[in-house]
Protein backbone atom coordinates (compact mmCIF):
# COMPACT_ATOMS: atom_id res chain seq x y z
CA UNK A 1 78.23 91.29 144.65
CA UNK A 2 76.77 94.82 146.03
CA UNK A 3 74.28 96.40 144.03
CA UNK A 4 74.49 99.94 143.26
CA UNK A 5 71.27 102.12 143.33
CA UNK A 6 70.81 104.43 140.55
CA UNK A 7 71.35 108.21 141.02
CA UNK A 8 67.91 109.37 141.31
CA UNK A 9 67.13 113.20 139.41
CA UNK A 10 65.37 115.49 141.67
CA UNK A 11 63.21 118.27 138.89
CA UNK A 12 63.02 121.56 140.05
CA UNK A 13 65.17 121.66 143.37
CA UNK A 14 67.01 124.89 142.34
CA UNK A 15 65.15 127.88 140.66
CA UNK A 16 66.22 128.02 137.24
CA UNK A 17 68.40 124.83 137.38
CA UNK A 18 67.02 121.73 134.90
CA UNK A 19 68.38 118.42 137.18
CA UNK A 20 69.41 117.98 140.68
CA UNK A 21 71.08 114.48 140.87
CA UNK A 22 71.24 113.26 144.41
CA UNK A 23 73.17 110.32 145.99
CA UNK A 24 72.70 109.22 149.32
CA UNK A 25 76.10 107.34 150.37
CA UNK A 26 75.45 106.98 153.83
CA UNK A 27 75.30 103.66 153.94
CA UNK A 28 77.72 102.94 151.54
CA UNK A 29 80.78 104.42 153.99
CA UNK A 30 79.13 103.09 157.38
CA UNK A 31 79.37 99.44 155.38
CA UNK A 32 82.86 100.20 153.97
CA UNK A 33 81.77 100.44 150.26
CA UNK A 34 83.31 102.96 148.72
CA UNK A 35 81.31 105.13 146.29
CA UNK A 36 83.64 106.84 144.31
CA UNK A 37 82.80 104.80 141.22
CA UNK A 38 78.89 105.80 141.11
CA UNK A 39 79.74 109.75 142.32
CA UNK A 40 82.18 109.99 139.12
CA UNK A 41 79.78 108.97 136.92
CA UNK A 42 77.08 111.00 137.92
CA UNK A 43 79.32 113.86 137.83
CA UNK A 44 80.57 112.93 134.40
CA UNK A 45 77.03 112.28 133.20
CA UNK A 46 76.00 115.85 134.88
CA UNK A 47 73.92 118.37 132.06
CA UNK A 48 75.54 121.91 131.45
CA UNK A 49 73.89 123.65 134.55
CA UNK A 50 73.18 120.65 136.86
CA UNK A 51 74.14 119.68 139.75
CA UNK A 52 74.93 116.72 141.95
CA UNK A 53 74.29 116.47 145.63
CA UNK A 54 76.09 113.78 147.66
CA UNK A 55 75.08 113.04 150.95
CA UNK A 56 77.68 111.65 152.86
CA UNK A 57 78.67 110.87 156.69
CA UNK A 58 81.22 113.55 156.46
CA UNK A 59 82.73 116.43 154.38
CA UNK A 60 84.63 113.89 151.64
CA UNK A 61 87.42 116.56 151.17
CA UNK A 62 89.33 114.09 148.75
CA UNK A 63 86.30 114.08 146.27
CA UNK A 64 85.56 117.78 146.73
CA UNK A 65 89.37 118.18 145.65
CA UNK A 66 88.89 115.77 142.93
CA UNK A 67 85.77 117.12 141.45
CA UNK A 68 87.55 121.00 142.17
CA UNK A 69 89.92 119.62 139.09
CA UNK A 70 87.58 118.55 136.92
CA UNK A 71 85.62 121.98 136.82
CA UNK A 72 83.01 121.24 139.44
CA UNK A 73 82.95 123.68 142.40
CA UNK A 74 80.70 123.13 145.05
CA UNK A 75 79.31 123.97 148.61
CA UNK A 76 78.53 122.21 151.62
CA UNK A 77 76.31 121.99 154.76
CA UNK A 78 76.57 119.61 158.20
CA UNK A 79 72.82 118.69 158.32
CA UNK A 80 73.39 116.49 161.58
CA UNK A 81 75.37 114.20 163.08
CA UNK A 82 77.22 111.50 159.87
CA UNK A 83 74.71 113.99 157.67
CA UNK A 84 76.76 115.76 155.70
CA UNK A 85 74.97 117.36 151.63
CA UNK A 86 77.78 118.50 149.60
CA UNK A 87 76.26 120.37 146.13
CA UNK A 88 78.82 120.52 143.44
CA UNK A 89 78.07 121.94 139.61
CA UNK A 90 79.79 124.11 137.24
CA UNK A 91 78.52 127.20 138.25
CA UNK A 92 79.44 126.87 141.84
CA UNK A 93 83.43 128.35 142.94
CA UNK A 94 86.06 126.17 142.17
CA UNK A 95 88.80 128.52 144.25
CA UNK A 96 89.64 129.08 147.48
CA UNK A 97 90.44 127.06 150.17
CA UNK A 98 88.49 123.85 150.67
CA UNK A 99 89.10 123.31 154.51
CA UNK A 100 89.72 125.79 157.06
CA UNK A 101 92.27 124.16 160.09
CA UNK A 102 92.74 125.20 163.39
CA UNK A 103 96.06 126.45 165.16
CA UNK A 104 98.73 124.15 164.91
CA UNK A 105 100.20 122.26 167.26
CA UNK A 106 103.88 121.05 168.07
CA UNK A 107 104.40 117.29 166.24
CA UNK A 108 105.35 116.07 169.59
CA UNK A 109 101.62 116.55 171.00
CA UNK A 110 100.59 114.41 168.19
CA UNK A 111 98.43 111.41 170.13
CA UNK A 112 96.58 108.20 168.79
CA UNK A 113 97.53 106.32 165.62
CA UNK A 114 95.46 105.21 163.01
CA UNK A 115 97.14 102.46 160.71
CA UNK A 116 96.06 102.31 157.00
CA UNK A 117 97.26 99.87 154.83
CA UNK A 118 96.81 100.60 151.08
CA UNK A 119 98.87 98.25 149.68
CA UNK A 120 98.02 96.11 146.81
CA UNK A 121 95.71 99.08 145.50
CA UNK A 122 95.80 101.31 142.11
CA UNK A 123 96.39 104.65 142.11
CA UNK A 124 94.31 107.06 142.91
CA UNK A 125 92.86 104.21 145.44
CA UNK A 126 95.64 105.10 148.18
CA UNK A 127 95.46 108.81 148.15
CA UNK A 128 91.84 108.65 148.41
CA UNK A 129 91.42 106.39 151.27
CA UNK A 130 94.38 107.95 153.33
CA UNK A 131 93.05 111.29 152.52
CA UNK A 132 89.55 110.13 153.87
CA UNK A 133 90.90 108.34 156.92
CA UNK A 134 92.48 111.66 157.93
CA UNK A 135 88.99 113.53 158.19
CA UNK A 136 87.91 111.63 160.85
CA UNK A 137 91.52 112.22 162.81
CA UNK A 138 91.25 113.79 166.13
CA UNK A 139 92.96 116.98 166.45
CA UNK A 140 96.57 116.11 167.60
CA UNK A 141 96.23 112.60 166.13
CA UNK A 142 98.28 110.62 163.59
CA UNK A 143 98.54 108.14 160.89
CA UNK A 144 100.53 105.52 159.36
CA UNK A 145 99.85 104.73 155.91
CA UNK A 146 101.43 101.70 154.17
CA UNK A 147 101.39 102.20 150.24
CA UNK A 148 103.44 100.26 147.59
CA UNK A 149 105.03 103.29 145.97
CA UNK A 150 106.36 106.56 147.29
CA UNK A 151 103.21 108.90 147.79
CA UNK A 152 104.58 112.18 145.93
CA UNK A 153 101.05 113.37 144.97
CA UNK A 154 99.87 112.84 148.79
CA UNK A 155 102.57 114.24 150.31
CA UNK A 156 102.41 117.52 148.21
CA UNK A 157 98.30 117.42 149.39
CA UNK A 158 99.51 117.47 152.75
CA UNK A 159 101.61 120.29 152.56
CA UNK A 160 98.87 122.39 151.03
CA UNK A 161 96.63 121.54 154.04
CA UNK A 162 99.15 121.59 156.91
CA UNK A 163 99.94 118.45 157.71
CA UNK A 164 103.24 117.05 158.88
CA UNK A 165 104.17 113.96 156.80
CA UNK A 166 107.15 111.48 156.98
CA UNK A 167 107.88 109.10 154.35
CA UNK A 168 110.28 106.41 154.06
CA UNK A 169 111.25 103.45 152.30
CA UNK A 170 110.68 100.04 154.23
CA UNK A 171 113.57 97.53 154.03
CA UNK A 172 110.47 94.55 152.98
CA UNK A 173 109.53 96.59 150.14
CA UNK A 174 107.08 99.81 149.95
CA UNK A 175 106.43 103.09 151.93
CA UNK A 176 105.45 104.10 154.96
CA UNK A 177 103.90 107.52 155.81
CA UNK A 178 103.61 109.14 159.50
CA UNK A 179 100.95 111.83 158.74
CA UNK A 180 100.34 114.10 162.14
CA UNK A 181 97.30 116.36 162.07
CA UNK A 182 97.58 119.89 163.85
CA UNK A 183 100.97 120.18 163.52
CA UNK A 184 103.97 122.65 162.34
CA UNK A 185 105.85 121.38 159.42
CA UNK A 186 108.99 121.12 161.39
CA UNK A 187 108.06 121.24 164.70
């Protein structure tokens, strides 16, 4: 069984502010633990005012989105290489976009697969682990997601970020989604 370390309040980080909770994940990701449990209570459990950082191995656009709905905005800084502090409270923007791409490319370019299986897994589970498998996606890459049920609520994510998705139903049972980074809808 892994043990999960506390969130640990930080007094006085922000001028005015009465908690800073900080959680490092770092290690959590590189040892495939996934975190998501510990963040959403320390968000939940977050004073009128506070804040949260995370401190991740890279920006965890699925959470940011998450948190976005649930009246959290926040703001983020690269601090080095896999350090990535990501500040969210209720005071901070909730609008906007949340990632910026780059010009897209032709689907044809796409190179490189990544294969996800998220089978056997409760939703929100899929989403957020195909969601966080395509942040690390080279530019004209792609991925192949296996999920149990149609992914309606990923596939209109993708469209709102610019990704070219396929989805179909396999004749053994579930779905399988072609996800292509950098490319035109269409192309």
């Amino acid at each position: 069984m892994t043990q999960v370390k506390p969130p640990q309040p930080i007094l006085g980080y922000v001028p005015g502010m009465s908690q800073v909770t900080v959680l490092d994940v770092r290690e959590d990701l590189r040892s495939g633990r996934h975190p998501l449990p510990q963040i959403l209570a320390a968000a939940a459990a977050l004073p009128p005012g506070g804040r949260l950082r995370v401190i991740a191995i890279f920006e965890p656009m699925p959470l940011i989105q998450l948190l976005r709905s649930r009246g959290l905005g926040h703001k983020s800084r690269q601090v080095g290489p896999e350090h990535w502090e990501i500040e969210f409270g209720d005071d901070l923007p909730t609008d906007g976009p949340i990632s910026q791409g780059g010009p897209m490319a032709p689907c044809g370019a796409a190179a490189g697969m990544i294969d996800i299986d998220a089978r056997g897994l409760e939703p929100p589970q899929p989403m957020m682990r195909i969601l966080t498998a395509l942040e690390t996606l080279p530019a004209t890459g792609s991925l192949r997601a296996l999920t149990d049920r149609r992914p309606m609520h990923l596939l209109d994510t993708l469209a709102e970020r610019g990704f070219a998705a396929e989805s179909h139903e396999l004749p053994s049972g579930g779905w399988e989604t072609v996800i292509r980074k950098g490319c035109a809808p269409g192309a």
